[in-house]
C-alpha atoms as a PDB file:
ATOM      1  CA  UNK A   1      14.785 -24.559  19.041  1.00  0.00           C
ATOM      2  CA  UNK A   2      11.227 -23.550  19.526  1.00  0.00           C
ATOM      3  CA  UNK A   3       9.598 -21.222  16.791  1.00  0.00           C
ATOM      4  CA  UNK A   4       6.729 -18.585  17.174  1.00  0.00           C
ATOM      5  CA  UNK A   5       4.475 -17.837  15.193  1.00  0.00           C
ATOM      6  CA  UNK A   6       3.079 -14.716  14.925  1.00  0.00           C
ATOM      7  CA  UNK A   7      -0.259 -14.608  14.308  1.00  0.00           C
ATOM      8  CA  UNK A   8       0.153 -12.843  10.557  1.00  0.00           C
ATOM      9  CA  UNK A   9       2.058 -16.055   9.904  1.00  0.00           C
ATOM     10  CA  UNK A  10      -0.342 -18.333  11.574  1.00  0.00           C
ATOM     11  CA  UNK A  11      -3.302 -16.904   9.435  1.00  0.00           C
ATOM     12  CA  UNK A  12      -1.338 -17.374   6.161  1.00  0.00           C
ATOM     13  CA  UNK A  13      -0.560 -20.932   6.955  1.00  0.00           C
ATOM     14  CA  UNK A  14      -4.019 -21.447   7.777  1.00  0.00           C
ATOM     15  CA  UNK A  15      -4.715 -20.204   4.078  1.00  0.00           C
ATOM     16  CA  UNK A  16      -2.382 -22.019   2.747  1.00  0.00           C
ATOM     17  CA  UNK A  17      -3.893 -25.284   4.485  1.00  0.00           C
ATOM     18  CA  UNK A  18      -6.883 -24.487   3.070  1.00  0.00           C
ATOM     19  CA  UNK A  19      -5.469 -23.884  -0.517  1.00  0.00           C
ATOM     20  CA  UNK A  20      -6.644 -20.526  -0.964  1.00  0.00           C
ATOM     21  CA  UNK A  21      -3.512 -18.728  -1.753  1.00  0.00           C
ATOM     22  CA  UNK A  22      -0.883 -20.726  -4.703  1.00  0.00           C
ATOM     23  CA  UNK A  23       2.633 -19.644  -5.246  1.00  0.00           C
ATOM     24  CA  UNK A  24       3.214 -20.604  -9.080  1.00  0.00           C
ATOM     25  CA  UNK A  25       7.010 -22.448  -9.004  1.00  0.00           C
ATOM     26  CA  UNK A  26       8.239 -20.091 -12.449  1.00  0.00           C
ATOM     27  CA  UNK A  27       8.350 -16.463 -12.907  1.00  0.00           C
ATOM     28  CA  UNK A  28       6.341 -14.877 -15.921  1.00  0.00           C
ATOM     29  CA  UNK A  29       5.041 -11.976 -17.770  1.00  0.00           C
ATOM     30  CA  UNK A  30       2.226  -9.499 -16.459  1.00  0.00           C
ATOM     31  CA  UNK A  31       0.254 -11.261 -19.160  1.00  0.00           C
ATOM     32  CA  UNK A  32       1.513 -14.296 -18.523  1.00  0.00           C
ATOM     33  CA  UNK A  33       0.737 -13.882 -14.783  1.00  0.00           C
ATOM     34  CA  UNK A  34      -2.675 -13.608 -15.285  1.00  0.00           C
ATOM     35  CA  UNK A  35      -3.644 -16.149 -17.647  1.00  0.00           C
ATOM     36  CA  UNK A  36      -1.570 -18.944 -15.423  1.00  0.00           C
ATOM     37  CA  UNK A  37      -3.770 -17.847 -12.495  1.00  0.00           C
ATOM     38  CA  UNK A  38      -7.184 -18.362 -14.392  1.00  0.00           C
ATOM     39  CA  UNK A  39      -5.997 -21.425 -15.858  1.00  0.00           C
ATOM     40  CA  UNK A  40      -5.553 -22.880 -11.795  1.00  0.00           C
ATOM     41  CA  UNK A  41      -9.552 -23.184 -11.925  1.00  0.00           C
ATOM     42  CA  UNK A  42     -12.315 -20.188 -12.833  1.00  0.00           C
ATOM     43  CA  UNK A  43     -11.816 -18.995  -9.202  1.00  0.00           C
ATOM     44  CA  UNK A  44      -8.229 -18.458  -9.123  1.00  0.00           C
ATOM     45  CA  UNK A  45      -7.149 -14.693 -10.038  1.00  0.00           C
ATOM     46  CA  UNK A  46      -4.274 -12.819  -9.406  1.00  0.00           C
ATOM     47  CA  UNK A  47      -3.982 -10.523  -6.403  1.00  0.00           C
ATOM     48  CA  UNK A  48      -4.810  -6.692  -6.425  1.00  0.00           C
ATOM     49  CA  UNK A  49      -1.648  -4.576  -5.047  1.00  0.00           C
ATOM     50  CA  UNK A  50      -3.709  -3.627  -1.658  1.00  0.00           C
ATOM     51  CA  UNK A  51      -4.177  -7.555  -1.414  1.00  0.00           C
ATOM     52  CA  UNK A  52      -0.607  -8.426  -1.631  1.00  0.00           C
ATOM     53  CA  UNK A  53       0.715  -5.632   0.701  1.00  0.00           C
ATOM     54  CA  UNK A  54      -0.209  -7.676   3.913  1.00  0.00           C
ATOM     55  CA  UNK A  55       2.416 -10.088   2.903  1.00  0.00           C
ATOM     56  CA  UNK A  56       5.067  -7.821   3.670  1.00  0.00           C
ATOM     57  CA  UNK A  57       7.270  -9.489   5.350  1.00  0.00           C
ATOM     58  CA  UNK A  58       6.472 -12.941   4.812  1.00  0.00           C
ATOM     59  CA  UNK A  59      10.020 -14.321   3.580  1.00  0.00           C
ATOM     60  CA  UNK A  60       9.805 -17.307   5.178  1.00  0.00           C
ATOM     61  CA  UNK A  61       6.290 -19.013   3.390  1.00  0.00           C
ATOM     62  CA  UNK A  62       7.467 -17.219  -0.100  1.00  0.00           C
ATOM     63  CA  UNK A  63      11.191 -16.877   0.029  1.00  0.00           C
ATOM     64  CA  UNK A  64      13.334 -13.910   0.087  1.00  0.00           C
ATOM     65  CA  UNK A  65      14.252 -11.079  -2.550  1.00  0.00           C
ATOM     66  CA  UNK A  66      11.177 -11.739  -4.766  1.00  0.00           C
ATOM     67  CA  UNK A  67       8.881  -9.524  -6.699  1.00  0.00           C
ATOM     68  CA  UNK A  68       5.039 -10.428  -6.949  1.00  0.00           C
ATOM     69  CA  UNK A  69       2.478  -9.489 -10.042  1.00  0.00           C
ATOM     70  CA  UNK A  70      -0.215  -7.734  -8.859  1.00  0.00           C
ATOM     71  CA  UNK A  71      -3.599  -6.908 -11.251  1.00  0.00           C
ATOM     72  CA  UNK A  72      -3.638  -3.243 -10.460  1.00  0.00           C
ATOM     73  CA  UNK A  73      -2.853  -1.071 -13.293  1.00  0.00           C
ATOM     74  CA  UNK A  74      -1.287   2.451 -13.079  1.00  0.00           C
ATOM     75  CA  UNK A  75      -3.609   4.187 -15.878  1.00  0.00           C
ATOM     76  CA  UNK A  76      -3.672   8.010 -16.167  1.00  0.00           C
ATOM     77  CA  UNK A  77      -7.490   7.828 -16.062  1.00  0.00           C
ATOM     78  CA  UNK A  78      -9.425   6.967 -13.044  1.00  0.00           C
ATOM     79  CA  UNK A  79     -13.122   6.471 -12.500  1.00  0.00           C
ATOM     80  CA  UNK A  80     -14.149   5.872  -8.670  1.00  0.00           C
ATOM     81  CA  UNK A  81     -15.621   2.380  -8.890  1.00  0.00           C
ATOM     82  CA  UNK A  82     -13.668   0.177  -6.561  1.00  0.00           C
ATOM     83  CA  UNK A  83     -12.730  -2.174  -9.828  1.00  0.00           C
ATOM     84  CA  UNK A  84     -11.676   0.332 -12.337  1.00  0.00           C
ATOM     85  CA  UNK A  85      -8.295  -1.504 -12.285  1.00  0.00           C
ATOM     86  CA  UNK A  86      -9.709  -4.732 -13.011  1.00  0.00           C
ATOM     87  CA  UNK A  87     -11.099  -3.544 -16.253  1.00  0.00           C
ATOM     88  CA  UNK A  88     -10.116  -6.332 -19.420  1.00  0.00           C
ATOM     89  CA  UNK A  89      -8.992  -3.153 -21.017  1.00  0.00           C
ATOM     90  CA  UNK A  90      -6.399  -2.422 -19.070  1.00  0.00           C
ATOM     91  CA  UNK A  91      -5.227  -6.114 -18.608  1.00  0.00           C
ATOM     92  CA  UNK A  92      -4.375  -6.378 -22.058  1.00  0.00           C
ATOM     93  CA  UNK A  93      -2.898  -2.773 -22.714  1.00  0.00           C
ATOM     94  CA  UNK A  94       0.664  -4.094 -23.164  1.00  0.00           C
ATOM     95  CA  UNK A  95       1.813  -0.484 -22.798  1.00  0.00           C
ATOM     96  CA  UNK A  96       0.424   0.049 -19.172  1.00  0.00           C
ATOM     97  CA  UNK A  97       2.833  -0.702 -16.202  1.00  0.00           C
ATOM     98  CA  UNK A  98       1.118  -2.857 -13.468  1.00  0.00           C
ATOM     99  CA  UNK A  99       2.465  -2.450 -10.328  1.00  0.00           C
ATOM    100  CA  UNK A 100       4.613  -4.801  -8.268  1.00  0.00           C
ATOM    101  CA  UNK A 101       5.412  -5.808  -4.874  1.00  0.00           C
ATOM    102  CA  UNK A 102       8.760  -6.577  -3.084  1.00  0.00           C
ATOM    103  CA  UNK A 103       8.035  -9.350  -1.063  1.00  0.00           C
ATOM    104  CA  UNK A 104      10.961  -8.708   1.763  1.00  0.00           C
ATOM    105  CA  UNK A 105      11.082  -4.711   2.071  1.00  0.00           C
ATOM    106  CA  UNK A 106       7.483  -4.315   1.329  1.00  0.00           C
ATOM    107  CA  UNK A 107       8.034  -1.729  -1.639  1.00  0.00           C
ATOM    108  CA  UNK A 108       5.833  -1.346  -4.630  1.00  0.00           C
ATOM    109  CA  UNK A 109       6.574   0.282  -7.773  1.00  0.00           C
ATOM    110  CA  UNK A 110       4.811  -0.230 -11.323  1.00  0.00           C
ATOM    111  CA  UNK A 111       7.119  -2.056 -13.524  1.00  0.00           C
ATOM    112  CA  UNK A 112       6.400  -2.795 -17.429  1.00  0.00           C
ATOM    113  CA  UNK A 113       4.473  -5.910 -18.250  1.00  0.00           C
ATOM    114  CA  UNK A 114       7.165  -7.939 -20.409  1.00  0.00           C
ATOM    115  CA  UNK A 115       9.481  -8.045 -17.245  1.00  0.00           C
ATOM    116  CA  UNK A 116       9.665 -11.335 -15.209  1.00  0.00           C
ATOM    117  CA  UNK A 117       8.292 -12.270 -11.950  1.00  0.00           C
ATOM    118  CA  UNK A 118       7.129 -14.207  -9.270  1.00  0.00           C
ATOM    119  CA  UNK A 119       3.221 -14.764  -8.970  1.00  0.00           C
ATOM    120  CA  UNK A 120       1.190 -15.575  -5.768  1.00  0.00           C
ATOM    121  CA  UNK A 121      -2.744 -16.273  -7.043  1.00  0.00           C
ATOM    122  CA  UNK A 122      -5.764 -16.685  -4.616  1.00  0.00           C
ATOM    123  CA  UNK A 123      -8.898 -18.039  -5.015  1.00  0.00           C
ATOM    124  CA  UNK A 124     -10.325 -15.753  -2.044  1.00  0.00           C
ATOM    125  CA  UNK A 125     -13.271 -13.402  -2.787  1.00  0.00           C
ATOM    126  CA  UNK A 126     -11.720 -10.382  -3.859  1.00  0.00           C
ATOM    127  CA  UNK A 127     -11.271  -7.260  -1.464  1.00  0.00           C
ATOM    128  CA  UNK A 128     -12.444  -3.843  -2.800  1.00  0.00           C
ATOM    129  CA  UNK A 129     -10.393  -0.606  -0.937  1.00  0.00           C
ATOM    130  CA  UNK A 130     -12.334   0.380   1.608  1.00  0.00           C
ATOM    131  CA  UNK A 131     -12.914   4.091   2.663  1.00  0.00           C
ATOM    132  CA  UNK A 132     -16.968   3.905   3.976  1.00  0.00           C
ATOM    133  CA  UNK A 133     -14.870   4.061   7.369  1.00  0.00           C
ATOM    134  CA  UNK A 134     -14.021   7.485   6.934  1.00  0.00           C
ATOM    135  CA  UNK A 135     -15.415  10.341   7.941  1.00  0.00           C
ATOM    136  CA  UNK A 136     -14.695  14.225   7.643  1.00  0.00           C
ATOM    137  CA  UNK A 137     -15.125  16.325  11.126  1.00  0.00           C
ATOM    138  CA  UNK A 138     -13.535  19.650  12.413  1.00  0.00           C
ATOM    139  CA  UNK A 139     -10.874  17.940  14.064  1.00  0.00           C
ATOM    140  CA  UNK A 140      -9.562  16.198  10.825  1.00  0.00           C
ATOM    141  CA  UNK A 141     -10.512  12.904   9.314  1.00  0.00           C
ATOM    142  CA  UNK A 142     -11.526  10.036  11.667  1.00  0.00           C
ATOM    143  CA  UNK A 143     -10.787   6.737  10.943  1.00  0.00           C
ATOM    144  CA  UNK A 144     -12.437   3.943  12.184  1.00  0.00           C
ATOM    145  CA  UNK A 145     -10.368   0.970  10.899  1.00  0.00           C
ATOM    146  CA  UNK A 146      -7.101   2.064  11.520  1.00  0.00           C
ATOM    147  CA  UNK A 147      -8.546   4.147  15.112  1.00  0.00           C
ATOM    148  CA  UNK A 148      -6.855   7.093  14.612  1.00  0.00           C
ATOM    149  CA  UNK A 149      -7.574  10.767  13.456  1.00  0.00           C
ATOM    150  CA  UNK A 150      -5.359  12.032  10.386  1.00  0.00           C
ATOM    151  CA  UNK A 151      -5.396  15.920  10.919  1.00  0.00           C
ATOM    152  CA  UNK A 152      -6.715  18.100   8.879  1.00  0.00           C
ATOM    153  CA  UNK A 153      -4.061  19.798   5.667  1.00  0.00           C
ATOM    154  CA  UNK A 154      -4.493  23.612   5.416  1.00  0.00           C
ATOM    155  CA  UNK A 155      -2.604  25.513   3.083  1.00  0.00           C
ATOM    156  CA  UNK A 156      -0.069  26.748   5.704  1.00  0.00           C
ATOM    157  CA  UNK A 157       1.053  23.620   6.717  1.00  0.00           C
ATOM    158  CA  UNK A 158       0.550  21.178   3.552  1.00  0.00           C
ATOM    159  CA  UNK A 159       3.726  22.706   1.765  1.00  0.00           C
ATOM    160  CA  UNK A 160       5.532  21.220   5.163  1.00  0.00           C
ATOM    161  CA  UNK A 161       8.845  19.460   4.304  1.00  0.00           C
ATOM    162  CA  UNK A 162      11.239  18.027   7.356  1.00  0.00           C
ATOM    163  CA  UNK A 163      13.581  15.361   7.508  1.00  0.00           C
ATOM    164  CA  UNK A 164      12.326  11.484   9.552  1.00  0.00           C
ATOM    165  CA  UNK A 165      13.421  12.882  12.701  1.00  0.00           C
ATOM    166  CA  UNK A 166      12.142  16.315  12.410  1.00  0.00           C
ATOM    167  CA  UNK A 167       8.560  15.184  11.019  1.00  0.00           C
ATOM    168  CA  UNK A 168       8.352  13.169  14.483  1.00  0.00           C
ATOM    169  CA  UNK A 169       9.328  15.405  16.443  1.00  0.00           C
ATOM    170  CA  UNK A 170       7.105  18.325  15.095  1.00  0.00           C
ATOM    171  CA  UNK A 171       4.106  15.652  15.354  1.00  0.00           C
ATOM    172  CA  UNK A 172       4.989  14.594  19.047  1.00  0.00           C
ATOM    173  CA  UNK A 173       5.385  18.492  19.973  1.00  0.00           C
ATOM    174  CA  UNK A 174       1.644  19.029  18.157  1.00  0.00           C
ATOM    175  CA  UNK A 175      -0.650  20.362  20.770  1.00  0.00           C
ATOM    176  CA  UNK A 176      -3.473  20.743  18.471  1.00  0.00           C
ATOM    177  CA  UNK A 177      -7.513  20.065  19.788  1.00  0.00           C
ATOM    178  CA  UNK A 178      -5.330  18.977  23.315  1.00  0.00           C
ATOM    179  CA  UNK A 179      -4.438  15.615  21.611  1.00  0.00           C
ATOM    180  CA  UNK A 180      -1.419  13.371  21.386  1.00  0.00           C
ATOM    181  CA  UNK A 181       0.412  13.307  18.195  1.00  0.00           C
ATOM    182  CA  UNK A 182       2.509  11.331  15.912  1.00  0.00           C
ATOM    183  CA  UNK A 183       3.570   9.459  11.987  1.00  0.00           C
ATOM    184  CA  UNK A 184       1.319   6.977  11.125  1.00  0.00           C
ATOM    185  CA  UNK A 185       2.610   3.821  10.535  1.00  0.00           C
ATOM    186  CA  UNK A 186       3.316   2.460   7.051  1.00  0.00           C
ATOM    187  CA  UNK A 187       0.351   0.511   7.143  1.00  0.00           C
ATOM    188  CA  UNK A 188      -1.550   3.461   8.541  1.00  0.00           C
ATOM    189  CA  UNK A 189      -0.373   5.540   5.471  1.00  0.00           C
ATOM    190  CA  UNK A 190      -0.732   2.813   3.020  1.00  0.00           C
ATOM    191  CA  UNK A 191      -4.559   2.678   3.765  1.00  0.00           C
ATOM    192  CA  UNK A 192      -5.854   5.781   2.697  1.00  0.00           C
ATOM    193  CA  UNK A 193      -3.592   5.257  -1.069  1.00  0.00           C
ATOM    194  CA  UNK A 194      -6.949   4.745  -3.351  1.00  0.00           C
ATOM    195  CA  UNK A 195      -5.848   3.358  -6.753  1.00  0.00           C
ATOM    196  CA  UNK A 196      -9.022   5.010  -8.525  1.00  0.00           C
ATOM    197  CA  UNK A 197      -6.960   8.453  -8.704  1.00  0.00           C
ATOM    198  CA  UNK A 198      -4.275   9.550  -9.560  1.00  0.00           C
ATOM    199  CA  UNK A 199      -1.667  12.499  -8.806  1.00  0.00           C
ATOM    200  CA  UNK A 200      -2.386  11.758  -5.709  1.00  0.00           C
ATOM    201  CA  UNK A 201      -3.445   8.753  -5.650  1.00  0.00           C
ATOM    202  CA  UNK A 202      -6.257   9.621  -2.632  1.00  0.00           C
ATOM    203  CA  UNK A 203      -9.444  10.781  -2.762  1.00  0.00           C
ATOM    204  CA  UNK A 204      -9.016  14.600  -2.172  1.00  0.00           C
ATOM    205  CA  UNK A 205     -12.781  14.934  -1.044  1.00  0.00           C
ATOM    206  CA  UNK A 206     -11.450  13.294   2.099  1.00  0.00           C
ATOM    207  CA  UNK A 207      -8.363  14.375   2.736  1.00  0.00           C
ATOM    208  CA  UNK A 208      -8.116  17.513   1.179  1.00  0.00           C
ATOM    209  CA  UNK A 209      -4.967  19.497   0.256  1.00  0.00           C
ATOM    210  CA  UNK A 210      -2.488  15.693   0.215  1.00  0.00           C
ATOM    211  CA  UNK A 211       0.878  16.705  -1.930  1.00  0.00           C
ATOM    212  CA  UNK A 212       1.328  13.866  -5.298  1.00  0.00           C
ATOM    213  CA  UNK A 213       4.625  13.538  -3.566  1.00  0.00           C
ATOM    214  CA  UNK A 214       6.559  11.053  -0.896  1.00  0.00           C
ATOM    215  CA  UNK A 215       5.079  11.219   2.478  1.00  0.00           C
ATOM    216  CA  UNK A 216       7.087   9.961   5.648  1.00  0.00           C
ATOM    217  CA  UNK A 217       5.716   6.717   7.877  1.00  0.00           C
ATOM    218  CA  UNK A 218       7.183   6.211  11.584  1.00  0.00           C
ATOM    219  CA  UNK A 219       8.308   3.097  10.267  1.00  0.00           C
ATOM    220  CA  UNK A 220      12.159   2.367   9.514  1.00  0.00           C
ATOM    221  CA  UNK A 221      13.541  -0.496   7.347  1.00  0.00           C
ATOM    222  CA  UNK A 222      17.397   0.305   8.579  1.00  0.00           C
ATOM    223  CA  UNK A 223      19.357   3.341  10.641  1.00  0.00           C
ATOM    224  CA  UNK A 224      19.352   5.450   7.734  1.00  0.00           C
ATOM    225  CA  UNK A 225      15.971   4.596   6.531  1.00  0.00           C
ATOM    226  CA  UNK A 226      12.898   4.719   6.569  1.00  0.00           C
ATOM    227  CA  UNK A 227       9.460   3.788   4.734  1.00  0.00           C
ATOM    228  CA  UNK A 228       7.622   6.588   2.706  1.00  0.00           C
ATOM    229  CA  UNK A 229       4.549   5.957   0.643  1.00  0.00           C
ATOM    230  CA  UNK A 230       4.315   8.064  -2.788  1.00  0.00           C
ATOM    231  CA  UNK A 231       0.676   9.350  -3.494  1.00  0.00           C
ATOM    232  CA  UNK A 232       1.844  10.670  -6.729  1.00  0.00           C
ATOM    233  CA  UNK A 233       0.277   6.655  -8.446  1.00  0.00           C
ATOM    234  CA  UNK A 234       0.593   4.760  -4.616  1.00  0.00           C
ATOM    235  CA  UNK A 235       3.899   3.337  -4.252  1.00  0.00           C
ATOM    236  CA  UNK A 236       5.937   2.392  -1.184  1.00  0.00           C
ATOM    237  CA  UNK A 237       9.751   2.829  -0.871  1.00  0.00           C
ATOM    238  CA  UNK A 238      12.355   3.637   1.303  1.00  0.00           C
ATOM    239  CA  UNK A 239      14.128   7.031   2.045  1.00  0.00           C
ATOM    240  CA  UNK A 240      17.210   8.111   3.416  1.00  0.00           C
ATOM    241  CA  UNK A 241      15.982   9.399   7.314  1.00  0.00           C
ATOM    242  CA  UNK A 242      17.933  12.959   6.221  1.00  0.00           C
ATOM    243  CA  UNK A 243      16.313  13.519   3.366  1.00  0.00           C
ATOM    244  CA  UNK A 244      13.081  15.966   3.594  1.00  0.00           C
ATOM    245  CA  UNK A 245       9.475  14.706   2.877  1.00  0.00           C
ATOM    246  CA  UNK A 246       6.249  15.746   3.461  1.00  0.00           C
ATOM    247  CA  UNK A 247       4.313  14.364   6.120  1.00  0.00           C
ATOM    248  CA  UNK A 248       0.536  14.353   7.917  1.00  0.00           C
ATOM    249  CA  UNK A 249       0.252  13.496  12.168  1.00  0.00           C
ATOM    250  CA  UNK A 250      -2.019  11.233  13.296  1.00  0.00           C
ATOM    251  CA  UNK A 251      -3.879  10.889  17.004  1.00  0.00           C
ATOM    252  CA  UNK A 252      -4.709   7.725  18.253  1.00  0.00           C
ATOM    253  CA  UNK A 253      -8.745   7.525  18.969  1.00  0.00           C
END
């Protein structure tokens, strides 16, 4: 039988081929974690959260079921420089959770440092979260990587709670500026999370009024389910489709 690729999968191979990603073949600490990645050569790190999340998916180069250390921190004090959760002081705070990943269902969730698990490190430059791409108009927030317009929260409809199929619908029904409508994707969603805040984890100056509560994605992981990404700290899980969550529409540009 003949197997294709998708091109996610042919990029990872590629990095793989070129040794810049390393699956260590034992489960660790947080702690642990980090100082197995450094000793692979001065390069080698392990992965910010926002630098695994691509991977979702990816069961068949890393296996099924696992969980993956990430670097990120959840601290209860943010400053906005793009490496506040890189800082050595939160590294070694036993105390602080770090967050991380489900490989196969693509959920993330801080989890305390002394529990066990898998570790993917990368000698790849690292990747900063990226928001120069956004901009504030009228019309809501445009943005340019994703090509989409989020629209804009006011206080009537922020407090907006519906169940999966309801938040589509209302979207899809949207007539607002004469545009087209609809849930952002997970990945959509996921982008705007910005780990240097907290409760929400976004940066309010650009998209003003955002609940520190679950918000729905179009995306579904079953019939009764579907993805939601928290921007109380910037997690990702999965909701029953009945249950009611907040969500924002998105037009495509």
């Amino acid at each position: 039988m003949i197997k294709i690729l998708t091109l996610s999968t042919f990029l990872l191979l590629s990095l793989f081929a070129n040794e810049n990603y390393r699956e260590l073949d034992k489960q660790y600490s947080y702690l642990s974690a980090v100082s197995e990645c450094k000793n692979l050569a001065k390069e080698w790190r392990l992965p910010e959260i926002w630098e695994l999340f691509p991977l979702r998916g990816e069961t068949e180069l890393f296996g099924k079921d696992k969980r993956y250390w990430s670097i990120t921190n959840l601290v209860e004090a943010r400053e906005t420089s793009t490496q506040t959760s890189s800082d050595e002081s939160f590294i070694v705070d036993k105390e602080i959770p770090a967050f991380a990943f489900y490989l196969q269902d693509g959920d993330i969730t801080p989890t305390p440092k002394f529990i066990n698990a898998h570790t993917i490190c990368t000698n790849l430059p690292k990747t900063a979260q990226n928001q120069q791409e956004l901009q504030i108009t009228d019309q809501g927030v445009i943005d340019a990587k994703n090509d989409i317009l989020w629209e804009p929260l006011t206080q009537d409809n922020r407090h907006l709670k519906r169940p999966h199929e309801e938040a589509q619908e209302v979207c899809e029904y949207k007539t607002l500026y004469s545009r087209v409508w609809r849930l952002p994707t997970l990945n959509e969603l996921y982008s705007i999370v910005n780990y240097n805040y907290i409760k929400p984890s976004v940066n309010q100056e650009i998209f003003s009024n955002m609940q520190k509560k679950y918000y729905w994605s179009d995306d579904t992981f079953n019939d009764n389910e579907a993805y939601v990404v928290g921007f109380s700290i910037g997690t990702v899980a999965t909701s029953k489709t009945n249950n009611k969550s907040f969500f924002r529409c998105v037009s495509d540009l």
